[in-house]
Protein backbone atom coordinates (compact mmCIF):
# COMPACT_ATOMS: atom_id res chain seq x y z
CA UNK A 1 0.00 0.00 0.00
CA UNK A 2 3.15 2.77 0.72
CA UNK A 3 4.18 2.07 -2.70
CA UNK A 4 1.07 2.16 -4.03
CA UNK A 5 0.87 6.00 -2.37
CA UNK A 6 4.36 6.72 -3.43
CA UNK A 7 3.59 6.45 -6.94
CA UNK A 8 0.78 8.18 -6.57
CA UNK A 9 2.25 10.98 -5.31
CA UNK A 10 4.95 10.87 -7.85
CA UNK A 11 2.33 10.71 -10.99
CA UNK A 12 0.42 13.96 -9.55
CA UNK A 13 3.49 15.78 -8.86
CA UNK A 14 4.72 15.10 -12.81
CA UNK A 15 1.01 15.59 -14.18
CA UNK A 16 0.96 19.23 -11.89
CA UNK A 17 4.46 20.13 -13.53
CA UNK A 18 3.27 19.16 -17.00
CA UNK A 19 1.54 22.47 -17.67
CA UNK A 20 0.15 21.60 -20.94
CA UNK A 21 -1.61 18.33 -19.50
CA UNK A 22 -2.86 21.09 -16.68
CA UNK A 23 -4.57 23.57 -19.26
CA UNK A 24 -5.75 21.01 -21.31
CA UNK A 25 -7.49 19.29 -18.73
CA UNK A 26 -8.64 22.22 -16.74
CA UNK A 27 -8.51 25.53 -18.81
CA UNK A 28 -9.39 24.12 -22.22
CA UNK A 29 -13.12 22.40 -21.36
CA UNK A 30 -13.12 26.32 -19.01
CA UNK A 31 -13.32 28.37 -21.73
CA UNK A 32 -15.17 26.46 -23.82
CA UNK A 33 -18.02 26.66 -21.15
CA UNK A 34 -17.94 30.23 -21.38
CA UNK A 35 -17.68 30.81 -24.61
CA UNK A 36 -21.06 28.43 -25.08
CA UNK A 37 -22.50 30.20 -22.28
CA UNK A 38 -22.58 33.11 -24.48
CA UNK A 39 -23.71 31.50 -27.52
CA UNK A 40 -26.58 29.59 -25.76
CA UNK A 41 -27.55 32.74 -23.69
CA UNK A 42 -26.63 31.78 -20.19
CA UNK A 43 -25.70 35.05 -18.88
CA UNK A 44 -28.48 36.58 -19.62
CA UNK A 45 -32.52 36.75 -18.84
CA UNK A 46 -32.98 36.85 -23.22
CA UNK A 47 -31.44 34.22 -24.88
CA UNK A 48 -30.72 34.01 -28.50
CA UNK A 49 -28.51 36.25 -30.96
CA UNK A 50 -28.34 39.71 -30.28
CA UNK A 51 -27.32 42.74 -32.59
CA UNK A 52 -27.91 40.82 -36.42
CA UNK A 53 -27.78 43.85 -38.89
CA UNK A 54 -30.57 43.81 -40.88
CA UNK A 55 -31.69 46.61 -43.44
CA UNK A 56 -34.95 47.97 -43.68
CA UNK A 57 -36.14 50.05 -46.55
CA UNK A 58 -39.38 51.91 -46.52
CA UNK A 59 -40.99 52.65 -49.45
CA UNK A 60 -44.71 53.15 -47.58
CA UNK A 61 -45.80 56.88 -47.03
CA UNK A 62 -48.30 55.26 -44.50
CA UNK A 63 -47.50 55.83 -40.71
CA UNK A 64 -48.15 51.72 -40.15
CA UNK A 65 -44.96 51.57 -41.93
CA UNK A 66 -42.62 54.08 -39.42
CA UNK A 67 -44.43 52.22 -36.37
CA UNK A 68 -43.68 48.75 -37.49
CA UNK A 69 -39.73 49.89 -38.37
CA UNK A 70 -40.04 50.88 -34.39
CA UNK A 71 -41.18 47.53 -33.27
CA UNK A 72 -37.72 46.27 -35.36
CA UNK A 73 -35.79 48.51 -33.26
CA UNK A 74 -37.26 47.36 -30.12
CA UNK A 75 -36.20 43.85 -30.93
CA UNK A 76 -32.97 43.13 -29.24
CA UNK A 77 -31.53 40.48 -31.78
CA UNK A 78 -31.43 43.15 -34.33
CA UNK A 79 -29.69 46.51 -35.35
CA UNK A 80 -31.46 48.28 -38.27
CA UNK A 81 -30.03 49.78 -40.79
CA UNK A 82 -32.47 52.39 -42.86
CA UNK A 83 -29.93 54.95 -43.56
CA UNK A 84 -26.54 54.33 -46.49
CA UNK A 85 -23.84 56.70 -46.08
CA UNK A 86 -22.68 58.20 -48.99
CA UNK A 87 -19.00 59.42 -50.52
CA UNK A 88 -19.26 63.31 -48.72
CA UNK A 89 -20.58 62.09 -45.25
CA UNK A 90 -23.99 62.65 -45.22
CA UNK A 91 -26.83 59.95 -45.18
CA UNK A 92 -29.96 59.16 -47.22
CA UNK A 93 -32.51 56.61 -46.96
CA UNK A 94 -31.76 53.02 -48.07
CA UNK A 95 -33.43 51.94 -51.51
CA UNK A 96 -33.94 47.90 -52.39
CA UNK A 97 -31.30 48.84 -54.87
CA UNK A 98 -28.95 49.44 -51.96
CA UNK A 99 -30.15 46.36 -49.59
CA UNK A 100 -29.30 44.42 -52.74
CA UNK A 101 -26.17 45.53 -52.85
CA UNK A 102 -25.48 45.14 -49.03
CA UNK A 103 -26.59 41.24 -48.82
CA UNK A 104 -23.81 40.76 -51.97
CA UNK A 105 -21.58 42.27 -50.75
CA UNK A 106 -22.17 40.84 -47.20
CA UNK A 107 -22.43 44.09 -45.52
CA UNK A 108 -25.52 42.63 -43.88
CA UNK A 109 -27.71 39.29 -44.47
CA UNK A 110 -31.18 40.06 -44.40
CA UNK A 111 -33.21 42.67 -45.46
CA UNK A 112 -36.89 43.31 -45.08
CA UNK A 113 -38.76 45.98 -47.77
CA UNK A 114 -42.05 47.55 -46.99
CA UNK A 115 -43.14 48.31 -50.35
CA UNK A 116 -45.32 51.40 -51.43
CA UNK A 117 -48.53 48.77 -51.20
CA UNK A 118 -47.58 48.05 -47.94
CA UNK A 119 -50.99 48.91 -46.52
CA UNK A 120 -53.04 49.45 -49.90
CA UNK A 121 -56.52 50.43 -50.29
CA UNK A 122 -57.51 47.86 -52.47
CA UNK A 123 -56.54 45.09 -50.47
CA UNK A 124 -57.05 44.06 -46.54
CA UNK A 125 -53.58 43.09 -44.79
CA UNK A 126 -50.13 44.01 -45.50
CA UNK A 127 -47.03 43.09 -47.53
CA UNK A 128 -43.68 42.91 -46.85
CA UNK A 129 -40.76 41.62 -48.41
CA UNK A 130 -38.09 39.62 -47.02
CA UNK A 131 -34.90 39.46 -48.50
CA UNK A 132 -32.04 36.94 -47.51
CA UNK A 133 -28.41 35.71 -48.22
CA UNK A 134 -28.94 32.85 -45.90
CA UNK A 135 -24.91 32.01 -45.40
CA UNK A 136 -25.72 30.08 -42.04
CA UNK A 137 -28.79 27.88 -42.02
CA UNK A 138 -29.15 28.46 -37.74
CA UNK A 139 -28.91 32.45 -38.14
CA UNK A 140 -31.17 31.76 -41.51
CA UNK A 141 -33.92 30.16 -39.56
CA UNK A 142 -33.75 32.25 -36.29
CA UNK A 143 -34.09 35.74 -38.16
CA UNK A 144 -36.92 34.22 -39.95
CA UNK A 145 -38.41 33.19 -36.95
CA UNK A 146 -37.96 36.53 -35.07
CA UNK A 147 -39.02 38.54 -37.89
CA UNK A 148 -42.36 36.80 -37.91
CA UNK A 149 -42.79 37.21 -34.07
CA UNK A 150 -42.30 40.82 -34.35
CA UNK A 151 -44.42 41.39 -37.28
CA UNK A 152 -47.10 39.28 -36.12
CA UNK A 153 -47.15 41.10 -32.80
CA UNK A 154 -47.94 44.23 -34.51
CA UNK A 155 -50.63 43.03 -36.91
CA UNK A 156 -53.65 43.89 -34.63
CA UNK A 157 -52.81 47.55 -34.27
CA UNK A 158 -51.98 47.64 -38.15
CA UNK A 159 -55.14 45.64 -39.28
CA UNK A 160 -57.16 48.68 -38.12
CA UNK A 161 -55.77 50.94 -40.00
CA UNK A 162 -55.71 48.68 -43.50
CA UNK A 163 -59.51 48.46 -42.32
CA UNK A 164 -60.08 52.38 -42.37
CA UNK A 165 -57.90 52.69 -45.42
CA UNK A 166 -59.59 49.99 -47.13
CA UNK A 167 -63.22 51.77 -45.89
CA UNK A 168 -62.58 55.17 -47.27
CA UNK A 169 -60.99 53.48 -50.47
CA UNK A 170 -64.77 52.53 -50.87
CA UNK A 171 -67.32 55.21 -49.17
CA UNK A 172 -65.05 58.28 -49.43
CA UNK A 173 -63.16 60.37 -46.47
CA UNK A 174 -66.20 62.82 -45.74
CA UNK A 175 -68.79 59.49 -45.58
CA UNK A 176 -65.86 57.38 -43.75
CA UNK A 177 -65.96 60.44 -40.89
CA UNK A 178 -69.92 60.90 -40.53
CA UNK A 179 -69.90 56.90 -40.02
CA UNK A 180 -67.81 57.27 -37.52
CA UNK A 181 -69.12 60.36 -35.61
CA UNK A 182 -72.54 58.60 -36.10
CA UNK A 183 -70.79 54.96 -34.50
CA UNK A 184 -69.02 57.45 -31.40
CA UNK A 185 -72.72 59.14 -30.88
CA UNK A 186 -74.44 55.59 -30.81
CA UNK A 187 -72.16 54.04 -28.38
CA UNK A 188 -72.34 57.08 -26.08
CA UNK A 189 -76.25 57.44 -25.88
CA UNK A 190 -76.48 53.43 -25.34
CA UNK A 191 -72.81 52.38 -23.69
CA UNK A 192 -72.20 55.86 -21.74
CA UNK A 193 -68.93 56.10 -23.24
CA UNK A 194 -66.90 59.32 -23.77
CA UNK A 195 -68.26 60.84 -26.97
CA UNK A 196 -65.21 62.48 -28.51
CA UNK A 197 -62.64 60.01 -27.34
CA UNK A 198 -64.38 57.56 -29.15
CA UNK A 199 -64.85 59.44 -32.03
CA UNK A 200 -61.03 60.29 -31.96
CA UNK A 201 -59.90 56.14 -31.74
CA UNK A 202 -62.73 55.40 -34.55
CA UNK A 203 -61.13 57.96 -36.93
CA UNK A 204 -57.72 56.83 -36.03
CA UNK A 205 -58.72 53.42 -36.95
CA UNK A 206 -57.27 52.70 -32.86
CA UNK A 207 -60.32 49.41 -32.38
CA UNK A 208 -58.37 48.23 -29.25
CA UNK A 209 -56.48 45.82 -30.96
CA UNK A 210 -52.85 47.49 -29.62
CA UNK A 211 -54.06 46.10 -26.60
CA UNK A 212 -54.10 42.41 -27.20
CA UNK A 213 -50.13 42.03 -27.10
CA UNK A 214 -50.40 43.38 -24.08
CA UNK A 215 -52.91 40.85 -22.46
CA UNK A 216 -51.48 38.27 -20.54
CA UNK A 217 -51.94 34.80 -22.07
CA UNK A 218 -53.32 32.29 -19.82
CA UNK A 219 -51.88 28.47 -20.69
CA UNK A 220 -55.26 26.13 -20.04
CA UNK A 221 -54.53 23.00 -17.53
CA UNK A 222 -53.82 20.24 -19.36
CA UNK A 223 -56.26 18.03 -20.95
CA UNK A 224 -56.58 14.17 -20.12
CA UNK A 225 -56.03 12.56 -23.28
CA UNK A 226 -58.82 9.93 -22.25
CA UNK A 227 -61.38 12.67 -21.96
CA UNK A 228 -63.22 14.70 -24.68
CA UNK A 229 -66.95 16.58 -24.89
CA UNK A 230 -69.67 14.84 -25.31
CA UNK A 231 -71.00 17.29 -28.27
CA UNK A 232 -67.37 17.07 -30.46
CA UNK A 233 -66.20 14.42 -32.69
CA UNK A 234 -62.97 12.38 -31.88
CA UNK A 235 -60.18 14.68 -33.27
CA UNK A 236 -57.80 12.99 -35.63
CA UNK A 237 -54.34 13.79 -37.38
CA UNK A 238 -56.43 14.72 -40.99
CA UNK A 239 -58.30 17.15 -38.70
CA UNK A 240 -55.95 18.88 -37.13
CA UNK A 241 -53.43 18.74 -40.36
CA UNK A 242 -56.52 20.51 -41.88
CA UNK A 243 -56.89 23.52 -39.37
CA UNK A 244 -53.27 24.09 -39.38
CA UNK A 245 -53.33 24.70 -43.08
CA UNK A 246 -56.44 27.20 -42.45
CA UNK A 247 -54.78 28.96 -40.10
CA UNK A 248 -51.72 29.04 -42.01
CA UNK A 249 -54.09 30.40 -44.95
CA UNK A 250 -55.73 32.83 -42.74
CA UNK A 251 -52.65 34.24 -41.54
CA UNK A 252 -51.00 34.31 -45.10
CA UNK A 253 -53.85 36.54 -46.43
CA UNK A 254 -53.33 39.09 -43.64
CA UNK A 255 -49.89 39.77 -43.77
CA UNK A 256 -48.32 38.45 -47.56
CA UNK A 257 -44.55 37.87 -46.88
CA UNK A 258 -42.60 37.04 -50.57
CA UNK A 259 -39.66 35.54 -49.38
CA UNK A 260 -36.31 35.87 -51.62
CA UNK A 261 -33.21 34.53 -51.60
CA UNK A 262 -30.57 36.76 -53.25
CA UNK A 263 -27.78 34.56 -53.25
CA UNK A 264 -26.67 31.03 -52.87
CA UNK A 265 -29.71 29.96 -54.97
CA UNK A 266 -27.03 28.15 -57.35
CA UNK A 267 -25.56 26.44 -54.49
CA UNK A 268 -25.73 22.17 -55.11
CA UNK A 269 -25.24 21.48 -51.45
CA UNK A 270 -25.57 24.74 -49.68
CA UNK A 271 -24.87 23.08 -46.05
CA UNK A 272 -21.87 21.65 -46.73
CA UNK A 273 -20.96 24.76 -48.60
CA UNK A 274 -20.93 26.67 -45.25
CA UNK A 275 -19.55 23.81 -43.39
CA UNK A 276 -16.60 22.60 -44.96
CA UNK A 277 -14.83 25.59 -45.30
CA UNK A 278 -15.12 26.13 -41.22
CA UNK A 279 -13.77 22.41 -40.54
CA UNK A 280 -11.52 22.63 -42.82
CA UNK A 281 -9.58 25.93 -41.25
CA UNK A 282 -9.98 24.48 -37.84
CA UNK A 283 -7.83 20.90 -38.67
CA UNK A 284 -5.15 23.29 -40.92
CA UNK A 285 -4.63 24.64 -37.84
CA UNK A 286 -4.08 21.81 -35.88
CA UNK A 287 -1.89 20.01 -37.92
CA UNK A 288 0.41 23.03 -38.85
CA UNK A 289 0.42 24.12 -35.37
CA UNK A 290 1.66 20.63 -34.72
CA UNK A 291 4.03 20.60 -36.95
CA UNK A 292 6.06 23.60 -35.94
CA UNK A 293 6.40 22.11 -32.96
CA UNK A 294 8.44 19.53 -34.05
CA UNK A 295 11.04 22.15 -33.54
CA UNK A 296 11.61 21.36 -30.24
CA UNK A 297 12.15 17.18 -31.31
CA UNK A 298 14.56 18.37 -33.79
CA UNK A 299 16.76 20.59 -31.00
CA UNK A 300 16.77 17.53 -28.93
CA UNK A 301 17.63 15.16 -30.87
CA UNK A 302 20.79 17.76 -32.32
CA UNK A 303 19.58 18.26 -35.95
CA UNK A 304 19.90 22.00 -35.49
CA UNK A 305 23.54 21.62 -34.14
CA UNK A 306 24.35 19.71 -37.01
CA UNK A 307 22.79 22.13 -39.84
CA UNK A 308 23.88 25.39 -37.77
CA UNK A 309 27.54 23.58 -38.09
CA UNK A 310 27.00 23.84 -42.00
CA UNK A 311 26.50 26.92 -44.57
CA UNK A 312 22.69 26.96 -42.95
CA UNK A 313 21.38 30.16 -40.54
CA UNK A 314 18.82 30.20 -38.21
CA UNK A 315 16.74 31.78 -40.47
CA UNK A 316 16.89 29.11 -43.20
CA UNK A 317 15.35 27.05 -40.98
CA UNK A 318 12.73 28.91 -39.60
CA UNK A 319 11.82 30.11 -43.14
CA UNK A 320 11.65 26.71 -44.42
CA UNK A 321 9.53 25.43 -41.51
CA UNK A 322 7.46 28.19 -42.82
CA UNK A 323 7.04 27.19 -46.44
CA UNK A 324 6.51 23.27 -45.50
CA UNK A 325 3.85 24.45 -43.42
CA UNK A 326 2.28 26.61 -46.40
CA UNK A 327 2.51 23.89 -48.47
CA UNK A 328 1.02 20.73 -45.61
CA UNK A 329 -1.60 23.13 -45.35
CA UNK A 330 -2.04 23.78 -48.77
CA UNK A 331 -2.15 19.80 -49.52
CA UNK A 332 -4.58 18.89 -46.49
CA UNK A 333 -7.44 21.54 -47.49
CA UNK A 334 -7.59 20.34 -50.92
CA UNK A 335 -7.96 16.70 -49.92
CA UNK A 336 -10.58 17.97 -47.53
CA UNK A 337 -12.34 20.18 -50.31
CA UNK A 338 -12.16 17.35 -52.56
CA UNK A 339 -13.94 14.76 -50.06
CA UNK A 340 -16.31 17.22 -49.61
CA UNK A 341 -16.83 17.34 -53.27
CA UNK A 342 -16.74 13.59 -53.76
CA UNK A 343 -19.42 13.22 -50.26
CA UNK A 344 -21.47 16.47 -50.80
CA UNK A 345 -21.34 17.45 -53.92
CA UNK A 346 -19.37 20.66 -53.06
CA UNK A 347 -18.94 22.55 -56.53
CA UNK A 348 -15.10 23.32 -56.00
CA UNK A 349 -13.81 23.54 -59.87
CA UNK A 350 -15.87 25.82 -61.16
CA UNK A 351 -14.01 28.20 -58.46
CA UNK A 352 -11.11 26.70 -58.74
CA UNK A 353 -8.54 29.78 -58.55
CA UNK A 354 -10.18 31.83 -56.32
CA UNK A 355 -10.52 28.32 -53.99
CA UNK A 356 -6.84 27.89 -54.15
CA UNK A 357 -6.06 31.42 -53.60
CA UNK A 358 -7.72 31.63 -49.90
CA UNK A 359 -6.20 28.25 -49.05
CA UNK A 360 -2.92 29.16 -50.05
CA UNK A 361 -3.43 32.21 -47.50
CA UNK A 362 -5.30 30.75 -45.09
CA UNK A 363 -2.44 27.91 -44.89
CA UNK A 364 0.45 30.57 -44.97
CA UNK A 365 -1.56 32.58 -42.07
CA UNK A 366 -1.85 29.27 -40.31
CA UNK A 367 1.79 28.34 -40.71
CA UNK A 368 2.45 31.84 -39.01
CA UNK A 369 0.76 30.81 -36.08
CA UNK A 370 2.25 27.97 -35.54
CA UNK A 371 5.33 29.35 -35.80
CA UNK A 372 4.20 31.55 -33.10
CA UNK A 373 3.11 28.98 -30.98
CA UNK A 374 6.99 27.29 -31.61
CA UNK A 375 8.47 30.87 -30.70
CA UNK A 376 6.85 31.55 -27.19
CA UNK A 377 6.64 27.70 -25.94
CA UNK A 378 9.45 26.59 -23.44
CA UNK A 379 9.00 23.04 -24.78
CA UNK A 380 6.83 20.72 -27.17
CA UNK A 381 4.54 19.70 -24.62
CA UNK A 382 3.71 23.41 -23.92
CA UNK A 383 3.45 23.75 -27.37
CA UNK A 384 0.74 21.46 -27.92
CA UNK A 385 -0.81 22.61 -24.89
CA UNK A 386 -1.15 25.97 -25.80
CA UNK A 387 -1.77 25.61 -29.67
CA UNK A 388 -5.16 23.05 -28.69
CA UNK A 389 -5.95 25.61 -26.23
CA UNK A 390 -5.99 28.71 -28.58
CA UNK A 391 -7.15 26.40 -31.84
CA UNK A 392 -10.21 25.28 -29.94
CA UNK A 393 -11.17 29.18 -28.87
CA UNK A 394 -10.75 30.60 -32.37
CA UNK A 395 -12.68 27.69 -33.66
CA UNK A 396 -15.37 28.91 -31.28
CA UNK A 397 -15.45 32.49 -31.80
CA UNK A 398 -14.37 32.48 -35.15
CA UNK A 399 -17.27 30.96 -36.75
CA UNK A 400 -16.05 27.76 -37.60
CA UNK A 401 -18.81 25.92 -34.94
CA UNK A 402 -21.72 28.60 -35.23
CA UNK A 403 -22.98 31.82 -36.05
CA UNK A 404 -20.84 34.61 -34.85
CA UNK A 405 -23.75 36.59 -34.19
CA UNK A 406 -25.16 34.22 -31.24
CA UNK A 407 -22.12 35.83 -29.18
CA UNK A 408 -22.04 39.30 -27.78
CA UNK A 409 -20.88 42.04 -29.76
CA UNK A 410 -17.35 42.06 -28.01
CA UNK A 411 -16.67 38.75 -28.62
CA UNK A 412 -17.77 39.67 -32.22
CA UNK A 413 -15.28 42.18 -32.22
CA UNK A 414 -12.61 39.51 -30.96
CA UNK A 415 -13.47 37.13 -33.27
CA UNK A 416 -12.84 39.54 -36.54
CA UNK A 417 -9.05 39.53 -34.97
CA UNK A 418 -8.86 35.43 -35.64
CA UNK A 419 -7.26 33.36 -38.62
CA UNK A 420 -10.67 31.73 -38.20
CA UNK A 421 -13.25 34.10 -39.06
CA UNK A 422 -11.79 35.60 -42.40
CA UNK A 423 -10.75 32.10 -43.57
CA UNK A 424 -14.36 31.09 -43.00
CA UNK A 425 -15.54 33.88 -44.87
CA UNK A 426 -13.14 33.95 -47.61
CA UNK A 427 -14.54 29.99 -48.37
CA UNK A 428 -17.68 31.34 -48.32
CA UNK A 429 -17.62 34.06 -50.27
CA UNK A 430 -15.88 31.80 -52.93
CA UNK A 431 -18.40 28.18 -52.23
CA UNK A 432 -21.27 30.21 -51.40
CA UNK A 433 -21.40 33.07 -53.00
CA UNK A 434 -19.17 32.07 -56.20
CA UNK A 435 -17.24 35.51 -56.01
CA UNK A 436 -14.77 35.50 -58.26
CA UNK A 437 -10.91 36.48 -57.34
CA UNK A 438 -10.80 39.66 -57.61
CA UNK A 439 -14.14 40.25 -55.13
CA UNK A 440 -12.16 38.07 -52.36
CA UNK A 441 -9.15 39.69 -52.75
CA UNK A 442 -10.02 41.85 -49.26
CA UNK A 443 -10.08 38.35 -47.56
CA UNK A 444 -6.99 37.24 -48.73
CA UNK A 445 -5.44 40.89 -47.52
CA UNK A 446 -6.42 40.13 -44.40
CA UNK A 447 -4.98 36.65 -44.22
CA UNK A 448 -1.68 38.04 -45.63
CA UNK A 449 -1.26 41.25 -43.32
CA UNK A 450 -2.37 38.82 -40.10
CA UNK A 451 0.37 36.60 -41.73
CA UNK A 452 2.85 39.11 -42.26
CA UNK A 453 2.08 40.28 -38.81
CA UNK A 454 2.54 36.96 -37.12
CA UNK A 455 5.12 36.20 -38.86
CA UNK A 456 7.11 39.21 -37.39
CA UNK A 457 6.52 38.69 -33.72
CA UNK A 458 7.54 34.89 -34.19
CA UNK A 459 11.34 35.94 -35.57
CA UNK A 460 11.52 38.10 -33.62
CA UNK A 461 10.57 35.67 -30.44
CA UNK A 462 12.97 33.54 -31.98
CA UNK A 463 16.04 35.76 -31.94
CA UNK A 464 15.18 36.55 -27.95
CA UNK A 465 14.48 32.93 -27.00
CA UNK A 466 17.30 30.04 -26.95
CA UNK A 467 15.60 27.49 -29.59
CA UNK A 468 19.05 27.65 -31.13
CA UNK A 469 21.45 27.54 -28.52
């Protein structure tokens, strides 16, 4: 049993010094709790995404159509845009022209028009438009969702006033106001109710139906499934499937939504043409990071002593480390494009250079960081420690998991400072998209200056540290 406990002792001791085992145990699983904490809302009473940019034009001279850009405002997942800045400074309105423009050129991803008919005359209900460049299915399907919710929640108080414009479309504006002040004078002589206020909510087409959100809604106690009334016929699943679809109808005729997607329509396999590219950047990193660190097994074993005895400088090696990492990453995201081409369907030829252009970046930016990684780690073991550590966080906040905009906005900010998120979007502007070369080309600048950047502090490490002593 005392041996037993001496070797216990002895393997905590050497697992406590082993720093790397220590973060990846304990700090690695750490942050990842916090960072999904964020995404899935924890540290806050409102969960979901907060602060989506979406741009609203309004083509409507009707009031409804200021009041129900208002109730977007309100809506905490969002930040609308209605204004475009132009070349001198000054702002103007946003046109669909512009919102068009936007979603291409992923300035924002949705954009909802209220057209001139957005309350009409002729017609009972309203009629928006919805415009999308769905990149991410989850951020696809939760604007969609929210966007309902808050447009839905201000149909009753906008149904009253298609109703009065619908009414004087038909009897006129003078006839439209002696109904009214005829209505007002009835319900005062029978209901005793103030004569001009109701007059004034008539004209203003105000029924009480902004006052329905605001009732609270009661859930019923459940029902015993063995239990029905005596006067109703046993439901069944064609019954129900049937007042779904009326409902659905019902609702559709109130408030017409024309859903359109501006881009990615072409897209074979459009979920594995935002997915690859994410998995992809996150396994280049590992494996480059991984294989700068070979450094360290190269020192030890007295490689470097023998080439630093030749012609060869410290910086021969370093810069060849450099290009072999270029060109392992360069090798390993084509294979993984290619199975994702020969599993998915994932159109890579057709966007072949432009493909090949961001890898070649993205695997030069990555082979800067693991260069990094090599300059600042005492040892291999730290090395590995601290490259899963950092790998697994940009993964996370980069985009490569899930939508950047489920995180708060300062993590947002963070996460435009990874390798991550511009190699994510640089694959999918190229496999969603289908931009050509020259409309990536501000991806690949950022990959190269976070490269050249990198890059920099690592020889620079290097030359302070004792990797070549």
């Amino acid at each position: 049993m005392r041996l037993v406990l001496l070797l216990l002792r002895k393997s905590l001791l050497g697992f406590w010094r082993a720093k790397a085992a220590v973060a990846i145990t304990f700090l690695v699983p750490i942050v990842l709790i916090y960072l999904f904490g964020h995404v899935f809302g924890l540290y806050r009473k409102d969960t979901g995404p907060t602060g989506i940019p979406i741009a609203v034009v309004n083509a409507s001279p009707d009031p409804a159509a200021t009041q129900l850009i208002d109730a977007l405002k309100a809506e905490k997942a969002f930040r609308i845009r209605t204004v475009t800045k132009l070349a001198d400074g000054t702002t103007r309105p946003l046109t669909e022209a512009d919102a068009r423009a936007g979603l291409k050129n992923n300035d924002y991803r949705f954009a909802v028009i209220l057209p001139a008919d957005f309350l009409s005359a002729e017609r009972f209900g309203l009629r928006v438009k919805f415009l999308s460049n769905p990149r991410n299915e989850i951020e696809a399907q939760t604007v969609n969702g929210i966007l309902q919710k808050t447009i839905f929640s201000n149909v009753p108080q906008l149904l009253g006033q298609s109703l009065r414009q619908s009414a004087r479309h038909l009897i006129g504006e003078e006839n439209l106001t002696k109904f009214n002040r005829a209505l007002a004078n009835a319900y005062a002589d029978y209901f005793n109710f103030d004569r001009e206020e109701t007059f004034r909510r008539l004209d203003s087409a105000d029924f009480g139906f902004g006052d329905l959100k605001h009732l609270p809604s009661a859930k019923p106690p459940p029902a015993d499934p063995n239990l029905r009334r005596l006067d109703t016929a046993p439901a069944t699943t064609t019954t129900t499937a049937a007042a779904e679809k009326n409902t659905n109808d019902v609702f559709s005729k109130i408030v017409k939504i024309d859903n359109e997607q501006v881009a990615g329509k072409q897209v074979a396999n459009p979920m594995a043409a935002r997915m690859v590219g994410g998995y992809a950047i996150m396994f280049l990193l590992m494996a480059v990071s991984g294989s700068a660190s070979t450094l360290f097994e190269e020192k030890s074993t007295g490689i470097f002593h023998r080439l630093l005895s030749s012609p060869v400088r410290p910086g021969h090696i370093l810069w060849a480390r450099f290009l072999f990492g270029i060109l392992l990453g360069l090798v390993q995201t084509s294979v993984l494009f290619l199975a994702g081409h020969l599993f998915f369907g994932l159109e890579i030829f057709r966007h072949a250079v432009a493909l090949l252009a961001v890898s070649l970046s993205a695997a030069a930016a990555c082979s800067s960081f693991g260069m990094l990684i090599a300059a600042i780690a005492p040892s291999a073991a730290a090395a590995n420690g601290l490259s899963t550590l950092v790998v697994i966080s940009m993964s996370a906040i980069g985009g490569a998991w899930f939508p950047v905009s489920f995180m708060p906005e300062y993590i947002q900010s963070i996460s435009r400072c990874t390798i991550v998120y511009w190699a994510v979007e640089g694959f999918t502007d190229v496999l969603w998209a289908g931009q050509s070369l020259f409309e990536v080309m501000p991806r690949i600048g950022m990959l190269l200056a976070i490269t050249a950047g990198v890059m920099a502090v690592a020889l620079w490490r290097f030359r302070k540290g004792k990797l070549f002593d």
